[in-house]
Structures are given as C-alpha cells and as structure tokens.
Protein backbone atom coordinates (compact mmCIF):
# COMPACT_ATOMS: atom_id res chain seq x y z
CA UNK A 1 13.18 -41.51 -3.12
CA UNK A 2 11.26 -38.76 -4.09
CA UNK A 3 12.53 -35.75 -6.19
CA UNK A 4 13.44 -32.51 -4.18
CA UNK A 5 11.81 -29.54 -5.09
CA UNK A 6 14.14 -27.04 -6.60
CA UNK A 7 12.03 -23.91 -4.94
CA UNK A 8 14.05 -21.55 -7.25
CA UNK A 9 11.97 -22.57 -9.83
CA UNK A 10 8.63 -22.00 -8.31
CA UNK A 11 6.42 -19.20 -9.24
CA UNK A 12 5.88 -18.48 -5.79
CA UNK A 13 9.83 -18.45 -4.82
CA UNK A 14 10.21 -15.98 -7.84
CA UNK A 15 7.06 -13.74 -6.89
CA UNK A 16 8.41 -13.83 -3.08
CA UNK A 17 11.55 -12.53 -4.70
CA UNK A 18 10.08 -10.41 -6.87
CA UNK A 19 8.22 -8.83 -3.90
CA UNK A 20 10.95 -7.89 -1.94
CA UNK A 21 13.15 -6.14 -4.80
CA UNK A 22 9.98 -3.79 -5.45
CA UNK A 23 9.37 -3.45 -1.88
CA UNK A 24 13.12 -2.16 -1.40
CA UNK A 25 12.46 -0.29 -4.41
CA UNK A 26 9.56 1.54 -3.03
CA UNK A 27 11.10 2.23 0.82
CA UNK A 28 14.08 3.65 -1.14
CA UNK A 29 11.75 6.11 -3.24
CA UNK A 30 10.13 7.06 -0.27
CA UNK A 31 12.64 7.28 2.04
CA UNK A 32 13.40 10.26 -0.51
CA UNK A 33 10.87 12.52 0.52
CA UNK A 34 10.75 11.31 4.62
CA UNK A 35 8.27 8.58 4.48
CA UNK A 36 8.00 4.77 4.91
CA UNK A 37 6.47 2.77 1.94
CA UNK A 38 3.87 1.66 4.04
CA UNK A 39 2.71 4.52 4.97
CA UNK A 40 1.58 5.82 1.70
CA UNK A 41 -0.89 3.07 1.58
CA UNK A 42 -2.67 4.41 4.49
CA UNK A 43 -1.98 8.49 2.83
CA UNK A 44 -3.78 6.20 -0.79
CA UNK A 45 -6.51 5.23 1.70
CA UNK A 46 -7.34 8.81 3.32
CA UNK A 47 -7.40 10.63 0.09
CA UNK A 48 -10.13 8.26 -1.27
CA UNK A 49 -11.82 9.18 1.82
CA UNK A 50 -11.01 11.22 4.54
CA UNK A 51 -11.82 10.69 8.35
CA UNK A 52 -11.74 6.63 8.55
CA UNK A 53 -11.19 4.55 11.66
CA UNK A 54 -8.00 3.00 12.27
CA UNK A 55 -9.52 0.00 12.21
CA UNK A 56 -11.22 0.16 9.02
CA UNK A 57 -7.98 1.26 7.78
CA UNK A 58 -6.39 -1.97 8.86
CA UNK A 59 -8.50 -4.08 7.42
CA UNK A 60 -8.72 -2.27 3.78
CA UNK A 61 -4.91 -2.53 4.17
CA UNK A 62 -4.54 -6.06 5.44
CA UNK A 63 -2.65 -5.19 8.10
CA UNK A 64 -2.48 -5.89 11.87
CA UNK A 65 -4.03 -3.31 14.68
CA UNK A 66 -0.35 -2.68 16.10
CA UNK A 67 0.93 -2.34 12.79
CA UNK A 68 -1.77 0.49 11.85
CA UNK A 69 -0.70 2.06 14.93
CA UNK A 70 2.83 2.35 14.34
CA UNK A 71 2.06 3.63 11.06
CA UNK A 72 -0.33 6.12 11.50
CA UNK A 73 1.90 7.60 14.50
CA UNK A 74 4.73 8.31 12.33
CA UNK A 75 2.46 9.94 9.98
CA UNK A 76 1.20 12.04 12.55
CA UNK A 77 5.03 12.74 14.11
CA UNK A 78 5.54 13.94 10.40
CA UNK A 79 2.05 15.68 10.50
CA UNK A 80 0.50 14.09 7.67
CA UNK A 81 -2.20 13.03 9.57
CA UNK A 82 -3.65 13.62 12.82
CA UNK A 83 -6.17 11.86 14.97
CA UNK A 84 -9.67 13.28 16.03
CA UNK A 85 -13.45 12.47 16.42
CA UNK A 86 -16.69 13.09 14.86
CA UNK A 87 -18.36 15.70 16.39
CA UNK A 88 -21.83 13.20 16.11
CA UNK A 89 -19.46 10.19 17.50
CA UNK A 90 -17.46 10.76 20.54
CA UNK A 91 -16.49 7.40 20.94
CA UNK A 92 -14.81 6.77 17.30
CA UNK A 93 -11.33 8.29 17.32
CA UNK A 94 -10.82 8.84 13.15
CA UNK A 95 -7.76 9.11 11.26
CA UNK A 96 -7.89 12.48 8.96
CA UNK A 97 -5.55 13.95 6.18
CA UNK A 98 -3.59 17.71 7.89
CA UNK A 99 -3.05 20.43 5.51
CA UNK A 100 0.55 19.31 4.48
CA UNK A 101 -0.94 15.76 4.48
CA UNK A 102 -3.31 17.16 1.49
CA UNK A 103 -0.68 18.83 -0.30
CA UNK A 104 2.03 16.41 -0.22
CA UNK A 105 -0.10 14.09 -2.60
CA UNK A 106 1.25 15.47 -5.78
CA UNK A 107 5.25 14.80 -4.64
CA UNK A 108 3.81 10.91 -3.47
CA UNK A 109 2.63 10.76 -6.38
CA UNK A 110 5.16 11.50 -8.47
CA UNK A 111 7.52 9.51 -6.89
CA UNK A 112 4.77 6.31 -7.19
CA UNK A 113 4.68 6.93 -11.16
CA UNK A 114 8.28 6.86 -11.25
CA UNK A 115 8.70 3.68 -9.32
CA UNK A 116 5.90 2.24 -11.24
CA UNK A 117 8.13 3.58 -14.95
CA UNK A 118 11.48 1.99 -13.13
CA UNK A 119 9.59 -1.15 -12.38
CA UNK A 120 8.15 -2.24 -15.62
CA UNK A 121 10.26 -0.63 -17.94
CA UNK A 122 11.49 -3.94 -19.51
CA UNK A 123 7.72 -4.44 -20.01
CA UNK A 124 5.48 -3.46 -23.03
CA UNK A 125 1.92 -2.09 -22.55
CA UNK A 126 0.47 -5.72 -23.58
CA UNK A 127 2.73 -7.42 -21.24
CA UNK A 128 2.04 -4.53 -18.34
CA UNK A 129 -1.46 -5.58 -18.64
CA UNK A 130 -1.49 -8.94 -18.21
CA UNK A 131 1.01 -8.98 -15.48
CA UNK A 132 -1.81 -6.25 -13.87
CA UNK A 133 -4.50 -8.69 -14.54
CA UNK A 134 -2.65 -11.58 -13.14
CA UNK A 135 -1.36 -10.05 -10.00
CA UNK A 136 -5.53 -9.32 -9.21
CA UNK A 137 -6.61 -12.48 -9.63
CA UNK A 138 -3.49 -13.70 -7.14
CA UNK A 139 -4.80 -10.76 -4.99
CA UNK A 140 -7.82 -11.47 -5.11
CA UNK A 141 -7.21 -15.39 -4.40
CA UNK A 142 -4.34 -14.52 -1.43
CA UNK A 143 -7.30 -12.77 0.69
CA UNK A 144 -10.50 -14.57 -0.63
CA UNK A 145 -12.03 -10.73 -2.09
CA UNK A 146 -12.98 -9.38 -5.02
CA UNK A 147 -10.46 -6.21 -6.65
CA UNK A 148 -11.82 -3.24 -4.63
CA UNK A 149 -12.83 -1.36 -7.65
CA UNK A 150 -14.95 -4.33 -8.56
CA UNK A 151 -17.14 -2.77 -6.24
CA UNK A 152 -16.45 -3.85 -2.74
C-alpha cells in the first residue's frame, strides 16, 4: 500500500497557509482605514498609471471581470475612484484615481509598510531577500510571466 501524503508537510500546504494568515493580516489593516485588501491592488495599479480599463486592470491583477467590478464599485461608493471616458475614445469607459483617491496614498501606504514590518519581523534583511526572490520566481511560475518590473 502506498504511503499517504502527510500534506502538512508540503511546501505548498504551508504557503496556502501562509497565504491566508497574511491575507487576514492585510483585510484587518485595511479594514482600519475603510477599505478591502483587494482593493488597494487596483488603488497600486492606478497610481502607476492613471485612467486604465477595467479590463486591463483585471488582467494586471489576475482577477476575474465580475470580481474587478465589485471592486472598483466599492472604490467608487467610497470615492476613490470614479469611472469616465477618454474624450478621443467614447467607447472605452476608464477607471481614474478622484481627488481623495490621490491623497489617500500616503495613509495606504503607511499602513502597507507596517504590515510588511509585522510580517517579516522574525526575518533578517538576508533572509527577507531571498524569501522576496523566491516568492517571484513562484509568481512568476503560478501565471507563466515574467516579474512586471522585469519589463513586461
């Protein structure tokens, strides 16, 4: 008979595992100042650049059309963002950054620095880059692309 697998043991049980506890993590630090964790990945995405389609945002985010939706209306009922079009391209609805939007990066911010200090504090700066060079290449493998700032 063959051996069971003791999943517990797996690097991809303890990376699921690991996943969830930040991802509670983060929805806790957000919830803080009104906002959803996933929603400041679309907020990361506009203030790289402003004005994008919903469904380029999707796809930079690796997320489903519905799912964009959802997330980009509670930005707007918060009025982070709003929707509008190109003057040039009536038929492309884009997603842009309000006022309040712009100047609620700082306070995101902040709180993403001190989830990132809370999350690897057991960590050294050697060990905090590997794990960062590690967890590209697994991106990078999980969805078949290069790391974005590699040029894509």
């Amino acid at each position: 008979m063959a051996e069971l697998i003791k999943f517990e043991s797996t690097v991809s049980f303890l990376l699921a595992k690991v996943s969830t506890a930040f991802r509670n993590s983060l929805e806790r630090r957000m919830g803080e100042i009104g906002l959803h964790g996933g929603q400041i990945f679309v907020l990361f995405e506009l203030w790289k650049k402003d004005g994008q389609r919903q469904i380029d945002l999707a796809k930079k985010l690796d997320i489903a059309a519905p799912t964009i939706n959802k997330m980009i209306k509670g930005l707007i009922d918060v009025n982070l963002v709003e929707r509008a079009r190109y003057d040039d391209d009536g038929r492309s609805t884009r997603i842009f950054l309000t006022p309040l939007g712009i100047t609620m990066r700082p306070q995101i911010e902040a709180q993403w620095l001190e989830l990132e200090e809370y999350c690897l504090s057991c960590l050294n700066e050697t060990e905090r880059m590997i794990l960062f060079n590690i967890l590209n290449k697994l991106r990078s493998n999980y969805t078949g692309r290069p790391d974005p700032e590699d040029g894509e």
